[in-house]
PDB file of N, CA and C in Angstrom:
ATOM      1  N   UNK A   1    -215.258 129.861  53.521  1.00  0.00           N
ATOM      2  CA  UNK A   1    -215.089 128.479  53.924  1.00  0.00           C
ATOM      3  C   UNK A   1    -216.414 127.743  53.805  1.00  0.00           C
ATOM      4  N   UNK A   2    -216.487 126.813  53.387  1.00  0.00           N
ATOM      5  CA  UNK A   2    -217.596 125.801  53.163  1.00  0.00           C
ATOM      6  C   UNK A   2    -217.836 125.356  54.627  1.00  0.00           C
ATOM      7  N   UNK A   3    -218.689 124.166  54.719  1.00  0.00           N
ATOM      8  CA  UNK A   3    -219.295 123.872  55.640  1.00  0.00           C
ATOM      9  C   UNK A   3    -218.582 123.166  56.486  1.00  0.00           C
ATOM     10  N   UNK A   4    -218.367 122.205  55.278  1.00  0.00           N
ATOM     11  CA  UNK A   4    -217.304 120.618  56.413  1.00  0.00           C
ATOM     12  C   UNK A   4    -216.009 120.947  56.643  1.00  0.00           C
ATOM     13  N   UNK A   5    -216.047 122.258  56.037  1.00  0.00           N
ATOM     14  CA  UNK A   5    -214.029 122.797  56.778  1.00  0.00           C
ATOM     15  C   UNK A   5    -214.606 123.166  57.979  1.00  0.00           C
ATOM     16  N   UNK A   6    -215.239 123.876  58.156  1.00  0.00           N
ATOM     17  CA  UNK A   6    -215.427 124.787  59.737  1.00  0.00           C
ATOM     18  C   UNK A   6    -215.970 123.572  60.585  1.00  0.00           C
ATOM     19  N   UNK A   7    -216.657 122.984  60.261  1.00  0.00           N
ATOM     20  CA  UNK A   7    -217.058 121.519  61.728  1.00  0.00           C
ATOM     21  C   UNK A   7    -215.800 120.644  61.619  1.00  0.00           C
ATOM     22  N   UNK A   8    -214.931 120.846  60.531  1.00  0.00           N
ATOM     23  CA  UNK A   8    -213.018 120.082  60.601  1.00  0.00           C
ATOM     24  C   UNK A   8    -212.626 120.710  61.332  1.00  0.00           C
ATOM     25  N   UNK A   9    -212.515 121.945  61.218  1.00  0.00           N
ATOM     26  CA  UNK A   9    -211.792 123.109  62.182  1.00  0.00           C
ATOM     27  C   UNK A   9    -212.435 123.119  63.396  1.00  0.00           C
ATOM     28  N   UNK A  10    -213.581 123.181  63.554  1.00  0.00           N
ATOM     29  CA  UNK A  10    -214.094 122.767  65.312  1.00  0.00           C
ATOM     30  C   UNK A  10    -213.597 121.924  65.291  1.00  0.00           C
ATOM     31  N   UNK A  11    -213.890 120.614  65.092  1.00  0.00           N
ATOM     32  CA  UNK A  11    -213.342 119.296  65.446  1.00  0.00           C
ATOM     33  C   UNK A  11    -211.908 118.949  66.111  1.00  0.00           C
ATOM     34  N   UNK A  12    -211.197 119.315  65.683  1.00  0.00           N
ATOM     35  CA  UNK A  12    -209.697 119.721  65.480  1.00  0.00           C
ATOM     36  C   UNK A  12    -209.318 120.791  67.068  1.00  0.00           C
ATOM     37  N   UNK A  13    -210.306 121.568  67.088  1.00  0.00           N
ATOM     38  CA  UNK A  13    -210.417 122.539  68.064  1.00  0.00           C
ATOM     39  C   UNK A  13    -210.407 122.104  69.183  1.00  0.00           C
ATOM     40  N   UNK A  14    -211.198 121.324  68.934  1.00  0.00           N
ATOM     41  CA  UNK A  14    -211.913 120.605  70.306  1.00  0.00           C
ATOM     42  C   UNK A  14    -210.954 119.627  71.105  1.00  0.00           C
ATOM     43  N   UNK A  15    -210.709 118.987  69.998  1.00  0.00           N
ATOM     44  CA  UNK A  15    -209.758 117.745  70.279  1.00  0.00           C
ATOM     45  C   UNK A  15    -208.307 117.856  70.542  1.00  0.00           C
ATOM     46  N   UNK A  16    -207.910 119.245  69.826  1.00  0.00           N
ATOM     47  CA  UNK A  16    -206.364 119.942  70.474  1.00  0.00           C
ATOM     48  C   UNK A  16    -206.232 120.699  71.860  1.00  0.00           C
ATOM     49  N   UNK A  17    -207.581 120.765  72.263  1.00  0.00           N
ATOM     50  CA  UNK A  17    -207.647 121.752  73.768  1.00  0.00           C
ATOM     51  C   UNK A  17    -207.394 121.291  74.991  1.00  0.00           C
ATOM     52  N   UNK A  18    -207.101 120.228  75.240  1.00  0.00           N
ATOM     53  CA  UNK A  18    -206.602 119.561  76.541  1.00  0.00           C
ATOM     54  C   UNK A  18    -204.900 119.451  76.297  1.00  0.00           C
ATOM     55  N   UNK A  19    -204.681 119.355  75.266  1.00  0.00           N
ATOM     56  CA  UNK A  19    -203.088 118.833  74.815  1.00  0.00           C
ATOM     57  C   UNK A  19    -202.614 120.929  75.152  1.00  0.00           C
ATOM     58  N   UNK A  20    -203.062 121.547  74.305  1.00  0.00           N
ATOM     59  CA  UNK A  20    -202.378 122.671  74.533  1.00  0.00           C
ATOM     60  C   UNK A  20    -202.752 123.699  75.729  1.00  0.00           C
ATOM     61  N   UNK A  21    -203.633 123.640  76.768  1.00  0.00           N
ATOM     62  CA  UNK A  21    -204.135 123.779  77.260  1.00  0.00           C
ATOM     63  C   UNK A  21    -202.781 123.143  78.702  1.00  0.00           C
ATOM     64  N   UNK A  22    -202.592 122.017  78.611  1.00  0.00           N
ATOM     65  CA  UNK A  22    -201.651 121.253  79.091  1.00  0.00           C
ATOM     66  C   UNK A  22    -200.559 122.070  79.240  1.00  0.00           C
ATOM     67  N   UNK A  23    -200.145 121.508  77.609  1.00  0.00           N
ATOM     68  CA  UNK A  23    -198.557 122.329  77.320  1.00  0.00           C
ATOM     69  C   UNK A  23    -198.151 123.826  77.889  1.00  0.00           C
ATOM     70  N   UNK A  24    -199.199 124.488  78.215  1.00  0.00           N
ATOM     71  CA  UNK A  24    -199.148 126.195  78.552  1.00  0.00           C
ATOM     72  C   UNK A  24    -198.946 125.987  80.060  1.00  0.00           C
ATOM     73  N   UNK A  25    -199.335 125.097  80.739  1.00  0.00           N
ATOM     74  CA  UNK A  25    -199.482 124.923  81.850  1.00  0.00           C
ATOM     75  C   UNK A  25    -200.759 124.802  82.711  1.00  0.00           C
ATOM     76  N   UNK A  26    -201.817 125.099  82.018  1.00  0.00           N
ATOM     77  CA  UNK A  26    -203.094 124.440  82.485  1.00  0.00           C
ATOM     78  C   UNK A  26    -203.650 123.156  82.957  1.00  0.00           C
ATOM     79  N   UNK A  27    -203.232 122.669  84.502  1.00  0.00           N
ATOM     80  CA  UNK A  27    -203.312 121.440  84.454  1.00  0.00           C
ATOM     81  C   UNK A  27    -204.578 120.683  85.624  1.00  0.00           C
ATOM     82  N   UNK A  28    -204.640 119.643  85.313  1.00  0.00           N
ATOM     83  CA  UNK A  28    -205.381 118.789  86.697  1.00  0.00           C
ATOM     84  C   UNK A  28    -204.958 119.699  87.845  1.00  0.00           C
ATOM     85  N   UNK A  29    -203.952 119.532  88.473  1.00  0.00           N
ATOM     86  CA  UNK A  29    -203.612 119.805  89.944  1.00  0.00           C
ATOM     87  C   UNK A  29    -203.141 121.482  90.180  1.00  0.00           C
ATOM     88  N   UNK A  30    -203.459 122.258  88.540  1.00  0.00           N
ATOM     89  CA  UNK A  30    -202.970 123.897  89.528  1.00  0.00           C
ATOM     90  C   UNK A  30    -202.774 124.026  88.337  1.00  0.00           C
ATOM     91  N   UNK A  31    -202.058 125.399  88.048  1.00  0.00           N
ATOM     92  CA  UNK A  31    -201.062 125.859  87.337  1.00  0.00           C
ATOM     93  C   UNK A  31    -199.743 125.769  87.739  1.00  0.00           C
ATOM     94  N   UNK A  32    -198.788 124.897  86.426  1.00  0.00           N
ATOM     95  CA  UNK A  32    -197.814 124.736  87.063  1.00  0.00           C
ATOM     96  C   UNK A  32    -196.651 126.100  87.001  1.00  0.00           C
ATOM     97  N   UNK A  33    -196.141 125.505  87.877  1.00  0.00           N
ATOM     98  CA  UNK A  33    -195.091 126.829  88.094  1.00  0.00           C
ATOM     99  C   UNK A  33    -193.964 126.789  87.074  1.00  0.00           C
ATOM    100  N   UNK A  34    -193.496 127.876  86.873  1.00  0.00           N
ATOM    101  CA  UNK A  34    -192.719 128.296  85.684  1.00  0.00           C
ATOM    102  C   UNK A  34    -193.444 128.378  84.337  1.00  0.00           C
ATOM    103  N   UNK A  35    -194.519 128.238  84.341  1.00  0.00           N
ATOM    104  CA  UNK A  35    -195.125 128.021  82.936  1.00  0.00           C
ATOM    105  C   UNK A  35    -195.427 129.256  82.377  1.00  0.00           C
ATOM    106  N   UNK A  36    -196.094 129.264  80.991  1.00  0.00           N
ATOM    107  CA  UNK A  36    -196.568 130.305  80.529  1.00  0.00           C
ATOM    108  C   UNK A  36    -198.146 131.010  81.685  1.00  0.00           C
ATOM    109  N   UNK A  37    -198.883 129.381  81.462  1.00  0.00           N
ATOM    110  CA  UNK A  37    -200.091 129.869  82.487  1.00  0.00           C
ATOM    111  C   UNK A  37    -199.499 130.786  84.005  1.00  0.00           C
ATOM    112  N   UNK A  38    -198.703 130.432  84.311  1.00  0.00           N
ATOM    113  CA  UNK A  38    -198.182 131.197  85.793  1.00  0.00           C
ATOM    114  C   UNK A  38    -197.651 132.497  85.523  1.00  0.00           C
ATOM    115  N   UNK A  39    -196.800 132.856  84.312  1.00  0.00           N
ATOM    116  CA  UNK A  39    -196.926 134.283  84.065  1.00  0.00           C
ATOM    117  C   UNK A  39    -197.763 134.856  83.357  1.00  0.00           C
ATOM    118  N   UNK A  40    -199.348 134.357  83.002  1.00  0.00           N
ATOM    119  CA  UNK A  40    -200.537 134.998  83.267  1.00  0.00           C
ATOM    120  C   UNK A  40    -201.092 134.782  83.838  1.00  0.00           C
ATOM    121  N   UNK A  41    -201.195 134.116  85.181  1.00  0.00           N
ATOM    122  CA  UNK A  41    -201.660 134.271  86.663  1.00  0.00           C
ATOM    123  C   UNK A  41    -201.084 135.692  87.373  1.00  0.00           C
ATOM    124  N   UNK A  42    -199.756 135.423  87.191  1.00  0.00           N
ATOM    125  CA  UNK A  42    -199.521 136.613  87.782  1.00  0.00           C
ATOM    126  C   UNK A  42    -199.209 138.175  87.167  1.00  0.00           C
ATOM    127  N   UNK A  43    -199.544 137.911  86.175  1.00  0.00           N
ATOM    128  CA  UNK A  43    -199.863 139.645  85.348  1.00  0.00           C
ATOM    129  C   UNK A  43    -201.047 139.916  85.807  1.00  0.00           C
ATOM    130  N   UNK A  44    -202.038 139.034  85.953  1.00  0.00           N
ATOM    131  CA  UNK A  44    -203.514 139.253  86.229  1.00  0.00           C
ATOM    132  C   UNK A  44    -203.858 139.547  87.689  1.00  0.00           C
ATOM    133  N   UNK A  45    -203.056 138.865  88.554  1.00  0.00           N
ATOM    134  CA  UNK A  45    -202.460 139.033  89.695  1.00  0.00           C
ATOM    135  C   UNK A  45    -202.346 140.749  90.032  1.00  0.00           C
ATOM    136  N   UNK A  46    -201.111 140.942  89.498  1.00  0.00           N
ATOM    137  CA  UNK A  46    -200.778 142.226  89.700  1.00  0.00           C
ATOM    138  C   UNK A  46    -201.649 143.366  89.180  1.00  0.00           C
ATOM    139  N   UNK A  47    -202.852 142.950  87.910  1.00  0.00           N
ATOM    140  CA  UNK A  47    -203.174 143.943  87.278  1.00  0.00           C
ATOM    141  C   UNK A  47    -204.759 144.463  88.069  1.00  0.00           C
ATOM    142  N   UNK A  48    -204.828 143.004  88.926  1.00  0.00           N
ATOM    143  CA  UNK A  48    -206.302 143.095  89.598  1.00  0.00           C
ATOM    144  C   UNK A  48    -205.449 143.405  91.528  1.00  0.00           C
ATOM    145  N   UNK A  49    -204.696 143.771  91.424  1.00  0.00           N
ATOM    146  CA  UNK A  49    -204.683 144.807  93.096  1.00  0.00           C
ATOM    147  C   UNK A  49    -204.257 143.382  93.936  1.00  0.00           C
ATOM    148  N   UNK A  50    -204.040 142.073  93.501  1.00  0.00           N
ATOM    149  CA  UNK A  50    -203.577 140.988  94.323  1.00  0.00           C
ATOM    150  C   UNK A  50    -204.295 139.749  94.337  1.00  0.00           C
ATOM    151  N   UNK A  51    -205.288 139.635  93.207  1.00  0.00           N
ATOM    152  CA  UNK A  51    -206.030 138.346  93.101  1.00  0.00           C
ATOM    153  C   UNK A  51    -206.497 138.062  91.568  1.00  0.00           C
ATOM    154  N   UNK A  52    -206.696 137.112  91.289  1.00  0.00           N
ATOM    155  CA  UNK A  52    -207.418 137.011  90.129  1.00  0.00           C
ATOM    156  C   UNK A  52    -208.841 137.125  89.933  1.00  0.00           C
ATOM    157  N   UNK A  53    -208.975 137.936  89.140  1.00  0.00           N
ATOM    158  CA  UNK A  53    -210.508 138.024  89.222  1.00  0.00           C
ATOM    159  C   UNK A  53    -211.337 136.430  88.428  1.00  0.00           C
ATOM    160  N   UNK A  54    -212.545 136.628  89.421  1.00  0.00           N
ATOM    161  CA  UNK A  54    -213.600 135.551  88.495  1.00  0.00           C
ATOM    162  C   UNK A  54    -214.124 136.104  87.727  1.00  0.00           C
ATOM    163  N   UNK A  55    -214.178 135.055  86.491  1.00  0.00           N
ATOM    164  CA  UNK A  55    -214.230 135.117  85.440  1.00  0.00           C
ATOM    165  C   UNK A  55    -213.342 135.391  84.165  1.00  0.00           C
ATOM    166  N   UNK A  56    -212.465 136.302  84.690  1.00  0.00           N
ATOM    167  CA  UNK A  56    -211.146 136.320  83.906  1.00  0.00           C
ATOM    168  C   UNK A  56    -210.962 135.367  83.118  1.00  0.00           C
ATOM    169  N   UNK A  57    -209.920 135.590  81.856  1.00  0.00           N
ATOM    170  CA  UNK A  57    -209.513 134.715  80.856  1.00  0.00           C
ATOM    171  C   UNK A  57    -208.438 133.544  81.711  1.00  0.00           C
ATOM    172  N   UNK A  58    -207.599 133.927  82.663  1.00  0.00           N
ATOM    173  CA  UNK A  58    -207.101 133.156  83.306  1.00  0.00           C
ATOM    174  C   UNK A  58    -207.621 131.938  84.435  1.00  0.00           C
ATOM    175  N   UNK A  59    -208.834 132.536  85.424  1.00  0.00           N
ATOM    176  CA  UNK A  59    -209.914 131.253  85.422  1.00  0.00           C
ATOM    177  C   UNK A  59    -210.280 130.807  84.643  1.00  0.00           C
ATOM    178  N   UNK A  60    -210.847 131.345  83.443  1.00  0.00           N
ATOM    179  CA  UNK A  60    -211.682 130.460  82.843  1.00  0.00           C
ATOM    180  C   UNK A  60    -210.612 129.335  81.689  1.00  0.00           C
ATOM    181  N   UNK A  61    -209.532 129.351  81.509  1.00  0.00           N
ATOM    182  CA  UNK A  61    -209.115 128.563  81.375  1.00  0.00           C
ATOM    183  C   UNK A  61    -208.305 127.729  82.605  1.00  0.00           C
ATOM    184  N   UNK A  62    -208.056 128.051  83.595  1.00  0.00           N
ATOM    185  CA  UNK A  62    -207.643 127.259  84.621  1.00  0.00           C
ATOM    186  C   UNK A  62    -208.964 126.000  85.358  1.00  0.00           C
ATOM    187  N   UNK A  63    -210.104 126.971  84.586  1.00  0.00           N
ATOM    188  CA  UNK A  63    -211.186 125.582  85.077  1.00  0.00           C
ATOM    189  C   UNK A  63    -211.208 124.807  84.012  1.00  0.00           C
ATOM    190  N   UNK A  64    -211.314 125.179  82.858  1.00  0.00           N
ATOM    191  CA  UNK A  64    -210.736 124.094  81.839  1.00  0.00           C
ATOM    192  C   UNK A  64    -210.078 122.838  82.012  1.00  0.00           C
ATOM    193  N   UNK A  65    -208.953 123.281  82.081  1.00  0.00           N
ATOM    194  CA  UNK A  65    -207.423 122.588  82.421  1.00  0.00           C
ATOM    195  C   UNK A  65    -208.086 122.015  83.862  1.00  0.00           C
ATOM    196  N   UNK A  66    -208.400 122.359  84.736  1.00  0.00           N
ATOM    197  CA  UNK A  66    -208.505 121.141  86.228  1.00  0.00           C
ATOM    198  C   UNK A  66    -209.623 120.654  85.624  1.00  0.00           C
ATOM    199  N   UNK A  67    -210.485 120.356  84.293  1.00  0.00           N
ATOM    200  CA  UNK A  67    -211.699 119.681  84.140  1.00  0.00           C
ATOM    201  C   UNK A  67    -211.294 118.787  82.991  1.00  0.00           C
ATOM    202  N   UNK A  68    -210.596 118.791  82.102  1.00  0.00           N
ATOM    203  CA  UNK A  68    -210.565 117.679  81.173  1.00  0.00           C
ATOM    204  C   UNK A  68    -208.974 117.673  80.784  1.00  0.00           C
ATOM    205  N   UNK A  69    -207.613 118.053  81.408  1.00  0.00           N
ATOM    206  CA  UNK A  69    -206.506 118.152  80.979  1.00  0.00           C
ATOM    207  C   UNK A  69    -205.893 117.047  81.416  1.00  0.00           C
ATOM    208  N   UNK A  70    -206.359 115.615  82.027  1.00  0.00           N
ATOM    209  CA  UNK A  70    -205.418 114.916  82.564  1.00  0.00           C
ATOM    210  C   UNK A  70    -204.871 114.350  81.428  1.00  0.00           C
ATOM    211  N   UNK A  71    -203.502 114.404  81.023  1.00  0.00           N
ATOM    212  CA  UNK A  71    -202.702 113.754  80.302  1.00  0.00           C
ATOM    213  C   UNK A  71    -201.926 112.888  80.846  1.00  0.00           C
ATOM    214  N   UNK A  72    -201.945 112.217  81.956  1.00  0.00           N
ATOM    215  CA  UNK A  72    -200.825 111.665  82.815  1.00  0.00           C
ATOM    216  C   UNK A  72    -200.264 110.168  81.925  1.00  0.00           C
ATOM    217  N   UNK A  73    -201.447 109.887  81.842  1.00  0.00           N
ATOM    218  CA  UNK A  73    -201.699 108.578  80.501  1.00  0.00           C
ATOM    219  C   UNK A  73    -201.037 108.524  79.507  1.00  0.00           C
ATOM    220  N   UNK A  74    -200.842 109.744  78.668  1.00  0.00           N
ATOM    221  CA  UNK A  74    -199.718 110.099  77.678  1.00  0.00           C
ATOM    222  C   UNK A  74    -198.562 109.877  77.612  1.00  0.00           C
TER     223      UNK A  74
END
């Protein structure tokens, strides 16, 4: 890949990560329930003895999502 595809492809990256991030269930106010994000809350849940661990892939996108996911505007 050349140069200006991969800073397209970041670009693109960047700018799709609140929208899908959203859609999974990653949101402003929690993870919503029934979502995909909530049945990996709670696999992670169960796989860590009853909590989610920090740092996990599941915080670290749940701080994501409560930091730049407001779509309400949409």
């Amino acid at each position: 890949m050349d140069t200006l595809m991969i800073i397209a492809c970041g670009g693109a990256a960047v700018f799709a990560a609140p929208y899908v991030l959203s859609a999974v269930g990653f949101t402003t106010s929690g993870i919503a329930a029934g979502s995909y994000a909530a049945s990996m809350m709670s696999a992670a849940d169960v796989a860590n003895g009853g909590g989610v661990a920090a740092g996990s892939l599941v915080s670290i996108l749940q701080a994501f999502g409560a930091a730049c996911c407001d779509l309400s505007g949409w």
